[in-house]
PDB file of N, CA and C in Angstrom:
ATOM      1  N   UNK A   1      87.858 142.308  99.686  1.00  0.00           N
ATOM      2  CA  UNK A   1      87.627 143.359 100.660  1.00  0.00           C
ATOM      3  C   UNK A   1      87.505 142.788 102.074  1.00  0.00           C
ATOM      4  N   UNK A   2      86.885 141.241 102.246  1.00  0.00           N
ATOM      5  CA  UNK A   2      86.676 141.240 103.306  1.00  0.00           C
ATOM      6  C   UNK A   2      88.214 140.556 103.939  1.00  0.00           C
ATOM      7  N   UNK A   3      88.973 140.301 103.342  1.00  0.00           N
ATOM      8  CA  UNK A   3      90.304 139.968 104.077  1.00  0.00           C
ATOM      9  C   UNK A   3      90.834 140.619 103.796  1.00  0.00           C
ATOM     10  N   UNK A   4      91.071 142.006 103.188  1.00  0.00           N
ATOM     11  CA  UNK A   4      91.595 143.415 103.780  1.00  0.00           C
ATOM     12  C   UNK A   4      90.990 143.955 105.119  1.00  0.00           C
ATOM     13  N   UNK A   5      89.453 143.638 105.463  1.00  0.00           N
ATOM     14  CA  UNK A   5      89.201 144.198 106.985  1.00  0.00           C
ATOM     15  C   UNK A   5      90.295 142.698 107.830  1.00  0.00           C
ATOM     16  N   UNK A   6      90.159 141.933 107.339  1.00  0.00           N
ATOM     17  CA  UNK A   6      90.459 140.993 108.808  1.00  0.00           C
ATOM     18  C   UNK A   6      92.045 141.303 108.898  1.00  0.00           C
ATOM     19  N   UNK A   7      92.883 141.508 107.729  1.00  0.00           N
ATOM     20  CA  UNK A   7      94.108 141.892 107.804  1.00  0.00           C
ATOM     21  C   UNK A   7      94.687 143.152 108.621  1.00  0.00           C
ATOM     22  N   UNK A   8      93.624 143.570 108.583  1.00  0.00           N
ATOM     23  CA  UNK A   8      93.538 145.581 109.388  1.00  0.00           C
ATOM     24  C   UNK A   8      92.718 145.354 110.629  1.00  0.00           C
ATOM     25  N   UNK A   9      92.592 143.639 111.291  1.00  0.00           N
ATOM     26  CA  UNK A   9      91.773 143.451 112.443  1.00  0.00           C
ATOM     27  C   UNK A   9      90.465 144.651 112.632  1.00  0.00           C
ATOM     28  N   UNK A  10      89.604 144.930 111.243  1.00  0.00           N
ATOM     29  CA  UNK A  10      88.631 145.304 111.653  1.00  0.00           C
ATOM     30  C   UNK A  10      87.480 144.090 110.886  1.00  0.00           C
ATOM     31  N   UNK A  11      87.186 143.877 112.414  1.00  0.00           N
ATOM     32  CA  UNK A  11      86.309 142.425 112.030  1.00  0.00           C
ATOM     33  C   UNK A  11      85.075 142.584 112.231  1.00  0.00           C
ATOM     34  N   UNK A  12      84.512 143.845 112.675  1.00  0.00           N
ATOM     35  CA  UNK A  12      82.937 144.083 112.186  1.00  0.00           C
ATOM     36  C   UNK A  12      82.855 144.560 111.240  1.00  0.00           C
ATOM     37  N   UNK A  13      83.660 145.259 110.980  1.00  0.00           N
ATOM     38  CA  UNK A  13      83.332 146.044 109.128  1.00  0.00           C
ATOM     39  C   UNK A  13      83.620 144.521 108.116  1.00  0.00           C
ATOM     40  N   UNK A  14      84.254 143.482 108.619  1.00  0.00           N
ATOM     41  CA  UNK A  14      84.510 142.371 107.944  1.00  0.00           C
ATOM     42  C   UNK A  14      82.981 141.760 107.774  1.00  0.00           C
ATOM     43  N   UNK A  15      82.378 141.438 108.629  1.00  0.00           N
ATOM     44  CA  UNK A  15      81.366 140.598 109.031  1.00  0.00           C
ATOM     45  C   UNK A  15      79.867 141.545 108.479  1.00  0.00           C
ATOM     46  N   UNK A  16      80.309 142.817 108.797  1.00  0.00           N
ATOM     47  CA  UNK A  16      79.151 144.025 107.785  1.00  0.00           C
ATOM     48  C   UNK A  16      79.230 143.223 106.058  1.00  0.00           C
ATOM     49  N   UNK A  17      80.244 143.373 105.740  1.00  0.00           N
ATOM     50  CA  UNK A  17      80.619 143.303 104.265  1.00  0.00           C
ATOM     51  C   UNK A  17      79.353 142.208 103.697  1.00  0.00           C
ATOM     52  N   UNK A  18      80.425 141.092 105.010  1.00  0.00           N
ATOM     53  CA  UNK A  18      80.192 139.571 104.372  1.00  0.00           C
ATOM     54  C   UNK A  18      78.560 139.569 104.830  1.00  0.00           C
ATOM     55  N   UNK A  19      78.021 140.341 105.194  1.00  0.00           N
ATOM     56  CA  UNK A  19      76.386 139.899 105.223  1.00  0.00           C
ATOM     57  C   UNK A  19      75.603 140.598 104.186  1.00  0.00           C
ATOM     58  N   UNK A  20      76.235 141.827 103.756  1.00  0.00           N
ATOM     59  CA  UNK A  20      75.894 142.198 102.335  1.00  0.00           C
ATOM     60  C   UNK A  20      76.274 142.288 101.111  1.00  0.00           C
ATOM     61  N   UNK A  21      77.315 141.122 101.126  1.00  0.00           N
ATOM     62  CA  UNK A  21      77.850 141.125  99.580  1.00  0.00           C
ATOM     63  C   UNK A  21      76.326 139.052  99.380  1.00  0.00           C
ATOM     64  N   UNK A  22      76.206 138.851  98.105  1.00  0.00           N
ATOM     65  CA  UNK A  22      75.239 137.796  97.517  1.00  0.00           C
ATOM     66  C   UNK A  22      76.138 137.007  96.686  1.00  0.00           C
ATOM     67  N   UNK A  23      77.509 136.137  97.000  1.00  0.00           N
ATOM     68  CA  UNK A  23      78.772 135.596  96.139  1.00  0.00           C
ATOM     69  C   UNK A  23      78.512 133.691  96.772  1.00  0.00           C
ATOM     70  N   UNK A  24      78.896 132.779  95.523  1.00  0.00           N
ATOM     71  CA  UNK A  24      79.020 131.524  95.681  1.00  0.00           C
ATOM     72  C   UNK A  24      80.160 131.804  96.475  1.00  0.00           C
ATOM     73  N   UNK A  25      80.196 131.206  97.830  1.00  0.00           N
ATOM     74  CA  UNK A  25      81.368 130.992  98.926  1.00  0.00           C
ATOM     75  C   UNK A  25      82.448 130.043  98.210  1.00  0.00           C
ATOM     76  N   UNK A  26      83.673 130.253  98.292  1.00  0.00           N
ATOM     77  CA  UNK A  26      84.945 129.343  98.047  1.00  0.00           C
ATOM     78  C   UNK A  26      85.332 129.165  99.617  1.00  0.00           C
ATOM     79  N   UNK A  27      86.239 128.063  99.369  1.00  0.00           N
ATOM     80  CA  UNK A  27      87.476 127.605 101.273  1.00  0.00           C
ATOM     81  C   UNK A  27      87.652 128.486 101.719  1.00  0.00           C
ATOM     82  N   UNK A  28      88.284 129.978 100.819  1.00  0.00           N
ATOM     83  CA  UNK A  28      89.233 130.432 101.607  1.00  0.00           C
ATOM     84  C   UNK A  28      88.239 131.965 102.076  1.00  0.00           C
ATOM     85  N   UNK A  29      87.286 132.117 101.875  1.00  0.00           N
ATOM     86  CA  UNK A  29      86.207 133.206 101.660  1.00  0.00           C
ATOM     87  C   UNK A  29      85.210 132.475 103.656  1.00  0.00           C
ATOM     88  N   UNK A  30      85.678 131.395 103.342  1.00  0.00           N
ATOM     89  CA  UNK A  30      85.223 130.316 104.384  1.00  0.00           C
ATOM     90  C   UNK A  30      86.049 130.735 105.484  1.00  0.00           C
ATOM     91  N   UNK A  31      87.244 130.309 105.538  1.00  0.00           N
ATOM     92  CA  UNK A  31      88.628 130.817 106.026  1.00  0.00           C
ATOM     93  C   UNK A  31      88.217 131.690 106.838  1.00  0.00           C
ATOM     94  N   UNK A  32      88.560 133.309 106.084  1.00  0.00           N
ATOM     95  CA  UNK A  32      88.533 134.362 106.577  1.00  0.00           C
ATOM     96  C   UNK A  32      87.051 134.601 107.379  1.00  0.00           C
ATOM     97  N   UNK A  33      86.286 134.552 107.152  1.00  0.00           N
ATOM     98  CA  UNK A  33      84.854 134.805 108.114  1.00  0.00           C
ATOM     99  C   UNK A  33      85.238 134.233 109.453  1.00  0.00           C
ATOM    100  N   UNK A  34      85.828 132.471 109.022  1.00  0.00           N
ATOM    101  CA  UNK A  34      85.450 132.034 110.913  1.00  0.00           C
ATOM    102  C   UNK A  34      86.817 132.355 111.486  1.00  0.00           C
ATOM    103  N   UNK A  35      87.889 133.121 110.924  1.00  0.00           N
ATOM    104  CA  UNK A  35      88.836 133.962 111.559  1.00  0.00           C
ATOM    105  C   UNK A  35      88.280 134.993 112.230  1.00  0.00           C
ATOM    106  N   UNK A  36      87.531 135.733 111.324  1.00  0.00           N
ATOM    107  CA  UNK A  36      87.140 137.238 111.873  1.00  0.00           C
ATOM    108  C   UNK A  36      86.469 137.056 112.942  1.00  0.00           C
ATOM    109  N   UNK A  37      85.507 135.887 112.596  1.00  0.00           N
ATOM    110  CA  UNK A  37      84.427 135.654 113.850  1.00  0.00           C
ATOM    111  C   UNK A  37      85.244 134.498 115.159  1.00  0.00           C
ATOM    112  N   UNK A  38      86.223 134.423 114.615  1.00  0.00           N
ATOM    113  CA  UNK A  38      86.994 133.935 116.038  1.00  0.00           C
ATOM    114  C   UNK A  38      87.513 135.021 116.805  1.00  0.00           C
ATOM    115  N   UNK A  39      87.992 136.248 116.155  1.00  0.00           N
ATOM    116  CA  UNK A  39      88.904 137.126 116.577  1.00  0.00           C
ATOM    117  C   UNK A  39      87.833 138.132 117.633  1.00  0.00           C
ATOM    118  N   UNK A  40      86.580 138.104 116.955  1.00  0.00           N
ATOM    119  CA  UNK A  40      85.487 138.625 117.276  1.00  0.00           C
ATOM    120  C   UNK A  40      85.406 138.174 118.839  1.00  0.00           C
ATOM    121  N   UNK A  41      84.264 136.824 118.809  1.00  0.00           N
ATOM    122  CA  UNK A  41      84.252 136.316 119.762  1.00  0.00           C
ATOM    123  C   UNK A  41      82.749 136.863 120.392  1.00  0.00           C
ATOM    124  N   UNK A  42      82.107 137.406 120.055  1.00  0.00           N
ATOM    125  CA  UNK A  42      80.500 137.916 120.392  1.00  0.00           C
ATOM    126  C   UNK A  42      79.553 137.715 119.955  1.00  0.00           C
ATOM    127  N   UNK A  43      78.328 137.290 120.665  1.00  0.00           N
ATOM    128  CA  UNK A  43      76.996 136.999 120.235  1.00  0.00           C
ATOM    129  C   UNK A  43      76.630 136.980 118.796  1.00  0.00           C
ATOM    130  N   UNK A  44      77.017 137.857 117.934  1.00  0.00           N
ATOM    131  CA  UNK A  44      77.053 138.273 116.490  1.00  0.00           C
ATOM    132  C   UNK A  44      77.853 137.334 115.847  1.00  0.00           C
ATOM    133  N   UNK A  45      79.098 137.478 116.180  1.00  0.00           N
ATOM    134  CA  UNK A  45      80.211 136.367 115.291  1.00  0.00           C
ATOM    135  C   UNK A  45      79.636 134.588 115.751  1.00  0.00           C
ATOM    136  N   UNK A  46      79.468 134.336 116.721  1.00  0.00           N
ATOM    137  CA  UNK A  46      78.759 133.198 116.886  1.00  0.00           C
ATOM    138  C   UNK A  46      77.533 132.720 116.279  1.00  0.00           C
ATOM    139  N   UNK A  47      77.035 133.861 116.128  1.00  0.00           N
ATOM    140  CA  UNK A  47      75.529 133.364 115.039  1.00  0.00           C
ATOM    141  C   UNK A  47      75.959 133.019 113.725  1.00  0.00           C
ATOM    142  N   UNK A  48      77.324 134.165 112.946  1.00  0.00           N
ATOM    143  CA  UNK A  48      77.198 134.077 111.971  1.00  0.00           C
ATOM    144  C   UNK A  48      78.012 133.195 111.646  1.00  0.00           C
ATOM    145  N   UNK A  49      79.119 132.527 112.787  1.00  0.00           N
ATOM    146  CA  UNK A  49      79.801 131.981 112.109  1.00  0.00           C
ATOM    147  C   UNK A  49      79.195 130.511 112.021  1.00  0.00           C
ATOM    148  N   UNK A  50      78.280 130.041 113.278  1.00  0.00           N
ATOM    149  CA  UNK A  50      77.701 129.048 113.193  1.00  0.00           C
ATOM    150  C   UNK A  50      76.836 128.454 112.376  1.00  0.00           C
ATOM    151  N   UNK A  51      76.362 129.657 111.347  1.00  0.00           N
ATOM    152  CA  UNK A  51      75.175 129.710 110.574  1.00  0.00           C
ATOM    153  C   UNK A  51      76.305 129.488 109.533  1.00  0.00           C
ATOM    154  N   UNK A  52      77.401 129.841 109.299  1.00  0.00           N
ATOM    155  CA  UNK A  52      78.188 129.820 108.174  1.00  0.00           C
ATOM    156  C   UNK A  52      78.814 128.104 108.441  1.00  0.00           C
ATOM    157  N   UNK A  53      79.112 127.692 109.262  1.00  0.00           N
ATOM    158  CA  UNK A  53      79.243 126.617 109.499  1.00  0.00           C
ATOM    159  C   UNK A  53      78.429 125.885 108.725  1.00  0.00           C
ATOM    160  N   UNK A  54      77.203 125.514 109.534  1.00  0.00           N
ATOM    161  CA  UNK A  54      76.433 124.701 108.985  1.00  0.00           C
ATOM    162  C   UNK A  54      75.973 124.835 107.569  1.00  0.00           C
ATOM    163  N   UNK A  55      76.324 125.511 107.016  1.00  0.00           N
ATOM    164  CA  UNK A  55      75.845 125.444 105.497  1.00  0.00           C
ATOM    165  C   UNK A  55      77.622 125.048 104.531  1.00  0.00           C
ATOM    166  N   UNK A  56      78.324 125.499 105.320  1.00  0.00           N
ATOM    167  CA  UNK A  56      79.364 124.889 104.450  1.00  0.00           C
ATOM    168  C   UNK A  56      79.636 123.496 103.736  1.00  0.00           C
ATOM    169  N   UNK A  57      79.373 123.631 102.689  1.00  0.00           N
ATOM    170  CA  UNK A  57      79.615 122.163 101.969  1.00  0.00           C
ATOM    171  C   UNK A  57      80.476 120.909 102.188  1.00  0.00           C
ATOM    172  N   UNK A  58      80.584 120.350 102.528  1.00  0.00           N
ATOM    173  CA  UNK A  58      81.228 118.190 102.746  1.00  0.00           C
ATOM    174  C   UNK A  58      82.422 118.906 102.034  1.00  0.00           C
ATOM    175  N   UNK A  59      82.741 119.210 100.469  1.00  0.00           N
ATOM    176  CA  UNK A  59      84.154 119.069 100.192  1.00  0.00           C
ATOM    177  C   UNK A  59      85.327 119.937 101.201  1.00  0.00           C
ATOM    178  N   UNK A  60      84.336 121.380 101.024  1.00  0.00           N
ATOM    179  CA  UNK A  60      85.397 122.522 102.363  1.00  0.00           C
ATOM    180  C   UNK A  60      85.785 122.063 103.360  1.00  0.00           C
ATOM    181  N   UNK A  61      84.842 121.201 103.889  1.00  0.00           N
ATOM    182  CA  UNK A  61      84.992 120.500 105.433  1.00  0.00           C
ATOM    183  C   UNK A  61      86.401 119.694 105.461  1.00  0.00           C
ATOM    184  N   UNK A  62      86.594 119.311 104.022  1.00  0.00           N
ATOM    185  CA  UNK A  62      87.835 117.979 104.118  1.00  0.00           C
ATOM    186  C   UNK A  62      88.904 119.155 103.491  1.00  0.00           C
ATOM    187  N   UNK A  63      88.613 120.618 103.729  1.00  0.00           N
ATOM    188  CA  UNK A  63      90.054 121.347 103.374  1.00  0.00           C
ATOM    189  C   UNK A  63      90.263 121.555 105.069  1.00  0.00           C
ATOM    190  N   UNK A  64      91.950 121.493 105.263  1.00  0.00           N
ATOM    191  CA  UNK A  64      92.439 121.122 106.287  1.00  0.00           C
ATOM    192  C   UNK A  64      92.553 123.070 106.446  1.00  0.00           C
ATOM    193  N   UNK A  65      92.886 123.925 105.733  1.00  0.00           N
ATOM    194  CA  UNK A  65      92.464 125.238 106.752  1.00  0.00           C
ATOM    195  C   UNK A  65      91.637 125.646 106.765  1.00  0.00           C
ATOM    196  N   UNK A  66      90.430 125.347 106.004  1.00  0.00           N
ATOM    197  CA  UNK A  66      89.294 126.317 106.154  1.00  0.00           C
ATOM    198  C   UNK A  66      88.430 125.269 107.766  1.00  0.00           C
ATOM    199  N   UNK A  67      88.535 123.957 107.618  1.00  0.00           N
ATOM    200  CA  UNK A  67      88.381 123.469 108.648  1.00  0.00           C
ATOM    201  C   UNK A  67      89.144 123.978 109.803  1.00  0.00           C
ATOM    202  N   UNK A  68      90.097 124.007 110.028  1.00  0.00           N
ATOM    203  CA  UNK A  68      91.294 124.364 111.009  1.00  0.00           C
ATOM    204  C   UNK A  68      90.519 125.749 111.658  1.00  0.00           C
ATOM    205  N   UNK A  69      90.062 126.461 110.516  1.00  0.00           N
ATOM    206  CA  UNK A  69      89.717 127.391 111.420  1.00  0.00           C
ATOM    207  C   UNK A  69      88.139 127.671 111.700  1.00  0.00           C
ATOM    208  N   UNK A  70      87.915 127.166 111.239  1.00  0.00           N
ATOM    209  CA  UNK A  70      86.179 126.268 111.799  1.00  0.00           C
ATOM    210  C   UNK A  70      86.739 126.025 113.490  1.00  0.00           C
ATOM    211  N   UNK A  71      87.107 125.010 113.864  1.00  0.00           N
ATOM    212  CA  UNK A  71      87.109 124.370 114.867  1.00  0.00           C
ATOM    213  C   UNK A  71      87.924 125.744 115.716  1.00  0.00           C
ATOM    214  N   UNK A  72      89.238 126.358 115.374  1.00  0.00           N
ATOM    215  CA  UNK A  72      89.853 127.778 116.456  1.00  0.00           C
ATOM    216  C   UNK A  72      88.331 128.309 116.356  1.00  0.00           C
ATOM    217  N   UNK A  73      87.444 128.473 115.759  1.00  0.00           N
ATOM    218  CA  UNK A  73      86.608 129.337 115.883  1.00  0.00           C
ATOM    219  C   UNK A  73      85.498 129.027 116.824  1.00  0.00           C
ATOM    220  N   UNK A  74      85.203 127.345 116.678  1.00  0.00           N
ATOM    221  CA  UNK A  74      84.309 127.094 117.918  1.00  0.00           C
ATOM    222  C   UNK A  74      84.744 127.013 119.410  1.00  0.00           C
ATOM    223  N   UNK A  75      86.274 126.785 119.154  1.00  0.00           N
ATOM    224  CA  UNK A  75      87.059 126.471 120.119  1.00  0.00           C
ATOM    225  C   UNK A  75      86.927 127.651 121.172  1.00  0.00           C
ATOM    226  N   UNK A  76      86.953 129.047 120.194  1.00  0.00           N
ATOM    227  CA  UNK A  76      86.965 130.511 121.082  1.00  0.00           C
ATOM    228  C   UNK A  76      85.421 130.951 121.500  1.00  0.00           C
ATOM    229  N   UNK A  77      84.803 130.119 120.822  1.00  0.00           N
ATOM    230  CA  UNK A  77      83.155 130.519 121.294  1.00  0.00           C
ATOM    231  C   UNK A  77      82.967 129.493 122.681  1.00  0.00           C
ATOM    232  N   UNK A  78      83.949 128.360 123.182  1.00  0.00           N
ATOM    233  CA  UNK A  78      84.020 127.628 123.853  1.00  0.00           C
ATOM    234  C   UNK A  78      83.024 126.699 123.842  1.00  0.00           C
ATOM    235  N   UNK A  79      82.843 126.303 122.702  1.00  0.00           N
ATOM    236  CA  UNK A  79      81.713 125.349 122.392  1.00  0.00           C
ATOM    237  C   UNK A  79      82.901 123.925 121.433  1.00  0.00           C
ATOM    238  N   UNK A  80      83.077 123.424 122.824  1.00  0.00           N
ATOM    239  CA  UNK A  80      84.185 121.967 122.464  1.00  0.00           C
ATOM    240  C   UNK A  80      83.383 120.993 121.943  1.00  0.00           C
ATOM    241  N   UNK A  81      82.217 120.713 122.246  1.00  0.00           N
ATOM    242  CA  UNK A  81      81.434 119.685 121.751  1.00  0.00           C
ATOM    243  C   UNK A  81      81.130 119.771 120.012  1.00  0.00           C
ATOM    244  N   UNK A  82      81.091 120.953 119.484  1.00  0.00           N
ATOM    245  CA  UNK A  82      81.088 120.875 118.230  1.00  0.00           C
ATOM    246  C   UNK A  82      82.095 121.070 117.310  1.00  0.00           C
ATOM    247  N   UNK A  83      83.196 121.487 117.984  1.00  0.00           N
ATOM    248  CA  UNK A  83      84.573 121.366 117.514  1.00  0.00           C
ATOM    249  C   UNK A  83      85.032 120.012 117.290  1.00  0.00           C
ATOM    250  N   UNK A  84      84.730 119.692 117.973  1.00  0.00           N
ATOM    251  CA  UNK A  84      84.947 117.674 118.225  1.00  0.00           C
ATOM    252  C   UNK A  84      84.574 116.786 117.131  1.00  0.00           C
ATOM    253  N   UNK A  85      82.909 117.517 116.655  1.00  0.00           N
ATOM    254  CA  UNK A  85      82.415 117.201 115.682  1.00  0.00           C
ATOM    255  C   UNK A  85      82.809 117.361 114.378  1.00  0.00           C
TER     256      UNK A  85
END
């Protein structure tokens, strides 16, 4: 459901979902959030995506898109210093 909202660029009903669904996160569940919350780009998507960040697990980190869009995502919050990271 929640990459049917980001596919239909509705990325608060995306980011609604994903704060009330209770699911073990996979890459690509990873993926789609710091898309939505890139596409986003507001106080809200920055909390959540940063908060989603930091809890993402060492193996996701070494997947090259769910990372990829980790970093477009800090990149659009304009926070280069942790993109870097």
């Amino acid at each position: 459901m929640v990459k049917g909202y980001v596919g239909n660029e509705m990325f608060e009903k995306a980011l609604d979902l994903f704060e009330q669904i209770d699911i073990e996160l996979g890459d690509v569940t990873y993926t789609i959030v710091f898309n939505a919350c890139a596409k986003l780009c507001n106080d809200r998507a920055m909390k959540i995506g940063k908060k989603l960040l930091a809890k993402m697990p060492e193996n996701y980190r070494n997947n090259d898109i769910a990372s990829t869009s980790a970093i477009d995502m800090l990149m659009k919050f304009g926070d280069v210093e942790s993109a870097e990271r």
